[in-house]
Each structure stands twice: as structure tokens, then as C-alpha cells.
N, C-alpha and C. Protein backbone atom coordinates (compact mmCIF):
# COMPACT_ATOMS: atom_id res chain seq x y z
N UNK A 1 152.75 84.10 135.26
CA UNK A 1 153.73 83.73 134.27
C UNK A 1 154.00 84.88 133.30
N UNK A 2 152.98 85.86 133.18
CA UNK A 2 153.16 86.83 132.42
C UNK A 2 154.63 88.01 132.88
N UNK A 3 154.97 87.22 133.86
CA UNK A 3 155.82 88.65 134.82
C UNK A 3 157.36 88.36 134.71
N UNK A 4 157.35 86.56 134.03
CA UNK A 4 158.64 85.85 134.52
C UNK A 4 159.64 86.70 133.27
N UNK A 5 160.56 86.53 133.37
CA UNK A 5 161.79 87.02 132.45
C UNK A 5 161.56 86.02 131.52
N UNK A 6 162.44 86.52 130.07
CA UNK A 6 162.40 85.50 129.34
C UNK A 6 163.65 83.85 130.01
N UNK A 7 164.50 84.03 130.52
CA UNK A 7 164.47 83.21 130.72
C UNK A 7 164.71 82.43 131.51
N UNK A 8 163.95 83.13 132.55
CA UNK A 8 162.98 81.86 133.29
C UNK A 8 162.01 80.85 132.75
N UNK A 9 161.06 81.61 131.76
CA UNK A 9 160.36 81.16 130.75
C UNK A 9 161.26 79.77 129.68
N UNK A 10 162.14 80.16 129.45
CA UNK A 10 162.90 79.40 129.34
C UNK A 10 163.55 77.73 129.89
N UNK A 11 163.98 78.32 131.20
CA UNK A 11 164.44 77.71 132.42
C UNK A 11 163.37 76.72 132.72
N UNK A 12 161.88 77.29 132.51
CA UNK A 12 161.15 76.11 133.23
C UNK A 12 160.59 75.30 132.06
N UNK A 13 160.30 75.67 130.90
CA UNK A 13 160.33 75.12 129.56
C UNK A 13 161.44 74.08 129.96
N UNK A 14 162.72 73.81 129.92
CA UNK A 14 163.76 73.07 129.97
C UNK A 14 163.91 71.90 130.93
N UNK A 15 163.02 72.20 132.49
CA UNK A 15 162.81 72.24 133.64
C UNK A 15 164.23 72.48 134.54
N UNK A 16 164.42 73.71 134.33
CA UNK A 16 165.80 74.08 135.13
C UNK A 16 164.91 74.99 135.77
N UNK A 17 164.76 75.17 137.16
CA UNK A 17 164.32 75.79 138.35
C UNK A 17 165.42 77.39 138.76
N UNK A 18 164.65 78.38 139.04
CA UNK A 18 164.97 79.25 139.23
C UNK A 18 166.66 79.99 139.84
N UNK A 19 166.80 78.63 140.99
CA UNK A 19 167.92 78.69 141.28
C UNK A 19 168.51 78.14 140.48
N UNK A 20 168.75 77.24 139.99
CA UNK A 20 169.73 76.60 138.79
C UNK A 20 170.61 77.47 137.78
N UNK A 21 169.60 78.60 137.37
CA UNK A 21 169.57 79.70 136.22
C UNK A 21 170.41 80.56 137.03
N UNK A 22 171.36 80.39 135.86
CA UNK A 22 173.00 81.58 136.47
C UNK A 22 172.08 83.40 136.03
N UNK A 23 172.01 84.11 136.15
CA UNK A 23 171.62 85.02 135.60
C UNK A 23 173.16 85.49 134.45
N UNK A 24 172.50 86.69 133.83
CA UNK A 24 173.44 87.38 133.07
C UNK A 24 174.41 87.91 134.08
N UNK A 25 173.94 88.80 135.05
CA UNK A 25 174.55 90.01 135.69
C UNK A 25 175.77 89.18 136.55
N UNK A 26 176.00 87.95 137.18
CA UNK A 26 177.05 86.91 137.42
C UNK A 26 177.71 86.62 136.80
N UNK A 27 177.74 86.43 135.70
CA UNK A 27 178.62 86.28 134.38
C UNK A 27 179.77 87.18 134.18
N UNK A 28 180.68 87.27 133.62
CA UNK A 28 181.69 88.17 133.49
C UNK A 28 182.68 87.54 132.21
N UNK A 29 182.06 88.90 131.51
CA UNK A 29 182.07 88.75 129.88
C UNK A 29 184.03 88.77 129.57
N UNK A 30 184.86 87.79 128.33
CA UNK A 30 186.03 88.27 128.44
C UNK A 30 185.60 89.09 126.98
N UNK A 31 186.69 90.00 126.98
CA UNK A 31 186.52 90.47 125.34
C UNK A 31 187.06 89.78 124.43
N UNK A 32 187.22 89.49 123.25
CA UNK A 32 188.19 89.46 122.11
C UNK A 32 188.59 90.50 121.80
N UNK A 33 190.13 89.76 121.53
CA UNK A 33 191.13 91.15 121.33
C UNK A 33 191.53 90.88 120.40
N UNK A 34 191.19 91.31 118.97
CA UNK A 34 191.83 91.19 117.57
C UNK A 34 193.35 91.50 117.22
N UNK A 35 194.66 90.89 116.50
CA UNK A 35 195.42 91.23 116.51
C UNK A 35 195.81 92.00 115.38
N UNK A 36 196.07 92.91 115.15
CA UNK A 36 196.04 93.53 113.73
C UNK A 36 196.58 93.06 112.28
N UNK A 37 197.62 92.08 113.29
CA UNK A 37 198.46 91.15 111.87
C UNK A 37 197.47 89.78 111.61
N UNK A 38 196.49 89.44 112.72
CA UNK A 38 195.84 88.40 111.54
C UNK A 38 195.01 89.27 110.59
N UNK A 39 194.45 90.33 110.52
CA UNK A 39 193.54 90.62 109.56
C UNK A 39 194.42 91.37 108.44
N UNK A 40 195.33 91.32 108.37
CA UNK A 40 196.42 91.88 107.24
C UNK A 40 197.06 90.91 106.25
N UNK A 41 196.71 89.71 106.97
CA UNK A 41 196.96 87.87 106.64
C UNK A 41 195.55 87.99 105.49
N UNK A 42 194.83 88.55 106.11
CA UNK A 42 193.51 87.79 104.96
C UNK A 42 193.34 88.61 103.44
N UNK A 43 193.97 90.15 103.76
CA UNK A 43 194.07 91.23 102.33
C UNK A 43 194.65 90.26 101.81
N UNK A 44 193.73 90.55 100.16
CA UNK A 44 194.29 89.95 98.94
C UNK A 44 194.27 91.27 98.12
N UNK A 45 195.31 91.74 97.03
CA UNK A 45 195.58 92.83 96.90
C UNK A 45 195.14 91.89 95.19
N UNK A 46 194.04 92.97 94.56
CA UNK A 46 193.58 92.95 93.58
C UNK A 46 194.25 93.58 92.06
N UNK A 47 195.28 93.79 92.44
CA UNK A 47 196.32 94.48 91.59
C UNK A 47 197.59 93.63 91.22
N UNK A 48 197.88 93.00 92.28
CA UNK A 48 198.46 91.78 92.20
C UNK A 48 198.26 91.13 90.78
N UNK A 49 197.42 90.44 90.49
CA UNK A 49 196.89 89.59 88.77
C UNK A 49 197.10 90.36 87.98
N UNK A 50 196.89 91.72 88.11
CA UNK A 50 197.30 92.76 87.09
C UNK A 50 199.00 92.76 86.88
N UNK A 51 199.63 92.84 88.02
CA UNK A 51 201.13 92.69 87.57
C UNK A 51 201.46 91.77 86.92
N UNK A 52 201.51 90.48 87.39
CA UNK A 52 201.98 89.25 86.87
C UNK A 52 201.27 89.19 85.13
N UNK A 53 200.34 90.03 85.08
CA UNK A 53 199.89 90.16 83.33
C UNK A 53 200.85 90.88 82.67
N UNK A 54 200.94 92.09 83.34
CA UNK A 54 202.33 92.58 82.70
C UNK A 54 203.60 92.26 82.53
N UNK A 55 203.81 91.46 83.82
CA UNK A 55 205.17 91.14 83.60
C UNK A 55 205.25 89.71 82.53
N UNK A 56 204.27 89.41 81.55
CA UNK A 56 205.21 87.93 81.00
C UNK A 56 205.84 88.48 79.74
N UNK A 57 206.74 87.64 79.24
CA UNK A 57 207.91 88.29 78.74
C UNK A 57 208.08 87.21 77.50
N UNK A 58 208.50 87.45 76.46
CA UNK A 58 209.10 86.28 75.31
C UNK A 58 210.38 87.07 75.15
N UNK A 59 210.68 85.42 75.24
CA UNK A 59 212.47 84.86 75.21
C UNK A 59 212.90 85.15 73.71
N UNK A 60 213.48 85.40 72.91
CA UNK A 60 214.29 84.77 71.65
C UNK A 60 215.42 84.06 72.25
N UNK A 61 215.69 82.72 71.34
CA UNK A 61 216.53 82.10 71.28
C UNK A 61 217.19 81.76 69.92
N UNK A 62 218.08 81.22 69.43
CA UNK A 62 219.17 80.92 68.50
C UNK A 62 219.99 79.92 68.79
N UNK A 63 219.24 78.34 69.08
CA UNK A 63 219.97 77.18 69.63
C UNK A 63 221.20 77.15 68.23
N UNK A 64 222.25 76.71 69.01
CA UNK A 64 223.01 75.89 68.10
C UNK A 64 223.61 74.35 68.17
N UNK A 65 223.17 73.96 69.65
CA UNK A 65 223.74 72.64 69.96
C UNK A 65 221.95 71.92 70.41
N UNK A 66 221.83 70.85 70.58
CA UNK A 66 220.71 70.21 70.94
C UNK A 66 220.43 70.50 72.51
N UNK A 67 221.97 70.44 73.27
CA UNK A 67 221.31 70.86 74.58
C UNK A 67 221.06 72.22 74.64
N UNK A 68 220.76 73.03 74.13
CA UNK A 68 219.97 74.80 74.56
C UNK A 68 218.73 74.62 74.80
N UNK A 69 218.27 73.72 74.50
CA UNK A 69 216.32 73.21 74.68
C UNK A 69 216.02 73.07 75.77
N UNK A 70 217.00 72.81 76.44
CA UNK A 70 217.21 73.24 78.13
C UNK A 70 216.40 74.59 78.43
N UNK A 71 217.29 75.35 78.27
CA UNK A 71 217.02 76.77 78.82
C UNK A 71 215.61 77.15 77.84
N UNK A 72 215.29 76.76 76.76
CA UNK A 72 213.85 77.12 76.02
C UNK A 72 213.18 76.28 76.95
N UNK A 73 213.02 75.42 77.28
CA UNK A 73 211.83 74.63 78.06
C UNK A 73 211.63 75.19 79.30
N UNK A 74 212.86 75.77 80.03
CA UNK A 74 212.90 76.31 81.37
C UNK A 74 212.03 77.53 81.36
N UNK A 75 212.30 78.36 80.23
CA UNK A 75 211.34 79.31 80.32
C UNK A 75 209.79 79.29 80.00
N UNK A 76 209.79 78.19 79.00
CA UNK A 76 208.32 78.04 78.74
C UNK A 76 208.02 77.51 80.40
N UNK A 77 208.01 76.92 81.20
CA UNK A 77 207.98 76.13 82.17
C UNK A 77 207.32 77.29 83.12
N UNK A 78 208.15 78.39 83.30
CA UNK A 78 208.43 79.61 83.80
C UNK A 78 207.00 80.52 83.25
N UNK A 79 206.16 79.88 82.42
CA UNK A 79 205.08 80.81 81.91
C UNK A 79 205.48 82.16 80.75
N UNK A 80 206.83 81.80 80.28
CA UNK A 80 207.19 83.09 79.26
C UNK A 80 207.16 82.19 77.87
N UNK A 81 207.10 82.85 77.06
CA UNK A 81 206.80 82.56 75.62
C UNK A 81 208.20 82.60 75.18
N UNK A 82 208.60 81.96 74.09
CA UNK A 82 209.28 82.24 73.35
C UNK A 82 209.54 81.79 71.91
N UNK A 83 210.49 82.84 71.43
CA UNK A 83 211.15 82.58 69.79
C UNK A 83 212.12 81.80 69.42
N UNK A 84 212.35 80.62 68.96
CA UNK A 84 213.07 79.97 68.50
C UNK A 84 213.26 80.39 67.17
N UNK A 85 214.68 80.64 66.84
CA UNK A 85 215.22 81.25 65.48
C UNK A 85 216.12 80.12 64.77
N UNK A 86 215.28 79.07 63.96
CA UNK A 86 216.83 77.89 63.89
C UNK A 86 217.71 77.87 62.53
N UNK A 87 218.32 79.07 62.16
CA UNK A 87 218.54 79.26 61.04
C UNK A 87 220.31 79.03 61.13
N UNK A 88 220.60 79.09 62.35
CA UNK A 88 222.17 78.72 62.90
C UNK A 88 222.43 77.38 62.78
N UNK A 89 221.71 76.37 62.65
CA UNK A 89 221.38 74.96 63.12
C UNK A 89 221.02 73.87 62.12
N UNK A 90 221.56 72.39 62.13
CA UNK A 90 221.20 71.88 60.86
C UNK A 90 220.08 71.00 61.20
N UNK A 91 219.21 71.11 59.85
CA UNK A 91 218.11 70.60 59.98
C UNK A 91 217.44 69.04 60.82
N UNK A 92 218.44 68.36 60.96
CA UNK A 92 218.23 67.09 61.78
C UNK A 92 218.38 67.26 63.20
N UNK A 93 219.06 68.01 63.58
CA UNK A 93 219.15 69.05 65.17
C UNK A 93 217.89 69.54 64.95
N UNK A 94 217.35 70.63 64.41
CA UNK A 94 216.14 71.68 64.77
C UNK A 94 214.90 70.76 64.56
N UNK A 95 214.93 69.59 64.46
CA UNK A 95 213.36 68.74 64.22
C UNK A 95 213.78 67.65 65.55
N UNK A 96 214.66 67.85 66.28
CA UNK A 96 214.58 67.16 67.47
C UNK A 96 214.62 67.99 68.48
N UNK A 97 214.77 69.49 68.38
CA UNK A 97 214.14 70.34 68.97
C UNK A 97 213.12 70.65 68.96
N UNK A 98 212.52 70.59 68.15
CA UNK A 98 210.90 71.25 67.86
C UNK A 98 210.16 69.90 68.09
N UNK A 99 210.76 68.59 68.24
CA UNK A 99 209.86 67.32 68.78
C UNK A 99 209.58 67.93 70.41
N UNK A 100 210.58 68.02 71.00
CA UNK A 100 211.40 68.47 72.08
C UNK A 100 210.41 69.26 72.62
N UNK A 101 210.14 70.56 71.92
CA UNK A 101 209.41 71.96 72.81
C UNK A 101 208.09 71.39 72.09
N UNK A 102 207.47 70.69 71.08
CA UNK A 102 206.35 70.11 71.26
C UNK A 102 205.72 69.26 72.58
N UNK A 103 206.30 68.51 73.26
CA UNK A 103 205.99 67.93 74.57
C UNK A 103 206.03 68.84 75.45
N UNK A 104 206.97 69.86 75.57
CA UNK A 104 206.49 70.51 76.54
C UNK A 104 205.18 71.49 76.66
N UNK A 105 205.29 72.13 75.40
CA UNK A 105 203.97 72.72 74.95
C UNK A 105 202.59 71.55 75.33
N UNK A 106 203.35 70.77 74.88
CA UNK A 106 201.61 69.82 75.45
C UNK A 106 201.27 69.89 76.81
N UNK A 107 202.06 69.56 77.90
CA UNK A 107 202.57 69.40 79.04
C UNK A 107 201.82 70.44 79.96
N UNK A 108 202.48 71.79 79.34
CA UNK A 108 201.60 73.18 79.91
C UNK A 108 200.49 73.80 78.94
N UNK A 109 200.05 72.71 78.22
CA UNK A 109 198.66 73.46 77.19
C UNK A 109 199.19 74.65 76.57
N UNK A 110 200.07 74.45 76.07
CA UNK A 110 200.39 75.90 75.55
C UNK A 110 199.97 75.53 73.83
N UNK A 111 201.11 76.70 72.89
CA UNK A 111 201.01 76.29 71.69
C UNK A 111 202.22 76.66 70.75
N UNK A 112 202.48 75.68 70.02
CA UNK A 112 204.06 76.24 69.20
C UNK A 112 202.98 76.46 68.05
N UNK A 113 203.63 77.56 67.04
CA UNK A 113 203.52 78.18 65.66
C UNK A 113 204.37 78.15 64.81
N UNK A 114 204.47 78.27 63.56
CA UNK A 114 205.79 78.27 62.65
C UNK A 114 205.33 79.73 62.12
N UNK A 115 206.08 80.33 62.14
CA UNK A 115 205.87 82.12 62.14
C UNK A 115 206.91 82.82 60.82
N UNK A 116 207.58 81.51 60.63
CA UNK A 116 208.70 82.16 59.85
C UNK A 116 209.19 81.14 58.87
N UNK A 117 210.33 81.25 58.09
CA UNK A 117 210.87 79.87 57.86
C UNK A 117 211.22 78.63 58.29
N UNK A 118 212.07 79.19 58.98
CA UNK A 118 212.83 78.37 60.77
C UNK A 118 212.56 79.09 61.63
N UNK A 119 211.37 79.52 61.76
CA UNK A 119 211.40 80.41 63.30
C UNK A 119 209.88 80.39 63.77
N UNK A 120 210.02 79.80 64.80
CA UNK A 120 208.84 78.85 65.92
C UNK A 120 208.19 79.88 67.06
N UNK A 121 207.26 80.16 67.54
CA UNK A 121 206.56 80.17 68.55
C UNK A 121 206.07 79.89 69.49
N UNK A 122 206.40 79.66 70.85
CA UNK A 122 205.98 78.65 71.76
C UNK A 122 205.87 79.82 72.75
N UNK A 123 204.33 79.19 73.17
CA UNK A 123 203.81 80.25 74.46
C UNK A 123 202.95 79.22 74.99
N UNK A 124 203.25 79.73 76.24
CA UNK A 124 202.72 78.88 77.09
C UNK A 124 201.03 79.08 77.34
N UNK A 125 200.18 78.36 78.11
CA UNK A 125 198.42 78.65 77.95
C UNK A 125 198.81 80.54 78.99
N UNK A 126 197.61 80.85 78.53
CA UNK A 126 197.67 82.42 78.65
C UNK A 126 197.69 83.62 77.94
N UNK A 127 198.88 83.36 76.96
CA UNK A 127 198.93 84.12 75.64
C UNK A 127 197.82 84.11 75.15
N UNK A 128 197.64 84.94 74.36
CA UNK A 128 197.08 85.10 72.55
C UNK A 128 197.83 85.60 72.10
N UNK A 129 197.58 84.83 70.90
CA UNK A 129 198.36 85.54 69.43
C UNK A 129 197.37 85.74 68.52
N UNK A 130 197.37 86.96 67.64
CA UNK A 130 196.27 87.10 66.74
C UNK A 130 197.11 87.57 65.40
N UNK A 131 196.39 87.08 64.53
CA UNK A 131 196.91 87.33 62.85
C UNK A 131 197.81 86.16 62.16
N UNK A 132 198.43 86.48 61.54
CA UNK A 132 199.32 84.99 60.82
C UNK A 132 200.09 85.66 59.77
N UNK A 133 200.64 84.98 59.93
CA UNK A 133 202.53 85.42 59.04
C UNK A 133 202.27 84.23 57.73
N UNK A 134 202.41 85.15 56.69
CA UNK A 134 202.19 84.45 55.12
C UNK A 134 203.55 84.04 54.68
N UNK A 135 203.80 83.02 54.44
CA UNK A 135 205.41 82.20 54.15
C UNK A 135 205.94 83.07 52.69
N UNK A 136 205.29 83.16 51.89
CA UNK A 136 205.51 84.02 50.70
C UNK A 136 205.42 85.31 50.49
N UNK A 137 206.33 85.68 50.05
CA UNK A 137 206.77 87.22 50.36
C UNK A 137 206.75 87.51 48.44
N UNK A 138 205.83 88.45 48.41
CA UNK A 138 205.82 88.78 46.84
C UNK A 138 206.59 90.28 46.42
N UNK A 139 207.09 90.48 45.33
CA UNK A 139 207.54 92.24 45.12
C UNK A 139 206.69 93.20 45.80
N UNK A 140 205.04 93.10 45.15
CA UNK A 140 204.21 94.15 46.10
C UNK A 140 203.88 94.29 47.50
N UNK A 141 204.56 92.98 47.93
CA UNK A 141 204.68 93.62 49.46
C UNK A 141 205.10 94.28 50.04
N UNK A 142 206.42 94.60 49.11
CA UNK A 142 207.76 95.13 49.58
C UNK A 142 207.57 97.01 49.02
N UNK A 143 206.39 97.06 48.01
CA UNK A 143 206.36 98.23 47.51
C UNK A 143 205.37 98.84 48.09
């Protein structure tokens, strides 16, 4: 038994008898033939996340009718931030806008700011914003 191949050793462990056992050298191996376009399918290009960081963009806007909240929501939607300027606009319009881009801000976790008098901030989750805009503007600021 010391002489048998491994697997014969095998073969009779199993009780498959000598003839039974196909050898290797009968066999006839096929290859795999890799195609070059599936493994070009699996690159993930790590630079990629880097663009799409660069590219997000804030909108300004200057609604004057109630339907422009359209095109502000489309872009927040779109992952771009934007400025709402409502100084064109009367006050019972611009608080049913800013109800308006509040839901959507909820919607995509984002966040609106009041940055100005009448002028809003809405960015979608992703941003940061750092620092804060003081509503009162004194002489020595200006000097």
C-alpha cells in the first residue's frame, strides 16, 4: 500500500476499484478563455467621486411668481445648492416659497439658512457651510 498513488489510496478509501478510477493522463483539460471586456466591466475608477465633488454647483435664483419653485426644487433635487434672493417678491409669495423649499430640504436631508435679509440657503445633504452672516451691519464694519 505504500507504493499505491495517491489516488488510488483514495479510490479504495471510497471503494472505487482500480479500474473505475479515470486517471489524470485520459482527461483532456479545456482552458478558460478570459474576455478582455468582462474584466474592464469590473474597473471602478477611483477618481470618479473626486469629480462629481467638484462638479456641485449653487444656483442663484430671484423668484418673482410662485411657480419658479419649480426650477429651485429641481435643482436642489439635482444635488446643487442654491440662493434664493426674495427681494423682487411680496412677502406673502416668499413665505409660501420658503414653506415650499422647506419640504423639499426635508425630503433630501438637506438644509435651508437665512443668510441675508430675504436671502435663503438651501443645499442639499453633502454641503458644508461654515461661519454665519450677522443681520446687523454697524458703521465699524464698514470702516
Amino acid at each position: 500500500m505504500k507504493g499505491m498513488a495517491l489516488g488510488a489510496k483514495f479510490g479504495k478509501f471510497f471503494g472505487i476499484s482500480e479500474d473505475q478510477f479515470d486517471e489524470d493522463e485520459d482527461y483532456q483539460y479545456e482552458e478558460q478563455q478570459t474576455s478582455q471586456g468582462d474584466t474592464n466591466k469590473k474597473v471602478v475608477s477611483l477618481d470618479g467621486k473626486r469629480r462629481t465633488m467638484s462638479e456641485k454647483k449653487i444656483a442663484l435664483f430671484e423668484p418673482r411668481v410662485y411657480s419658479d419653485v419649480k426650477a429651485i426644487a429641481t435643482r436642489l433635487l439635482s444635488d446643487q445648492a442654491a440662493v434664493v434672493n426674495f427681494q423682487r417678491m411680496d412677502e406673502q409669495q416668499s413665505k409660501r416659497i420658503v414653506d415650499f423649499l422647506t419640504g423639499t430640504i426635508f425630503a433630501i436631508n438637506g438644509e435651508i439658512q437665512r443668510i441675508g435679509d430675504q436671502i435663503f440657503l438651501c443645499t442639499p445633504a453633502g454641503f458644508v457651510v461654515e461661519g454665519n452672516v450677522t443681520s446687523e451691519f454697524t458703521d465699524s464694519d464698514f470702516n
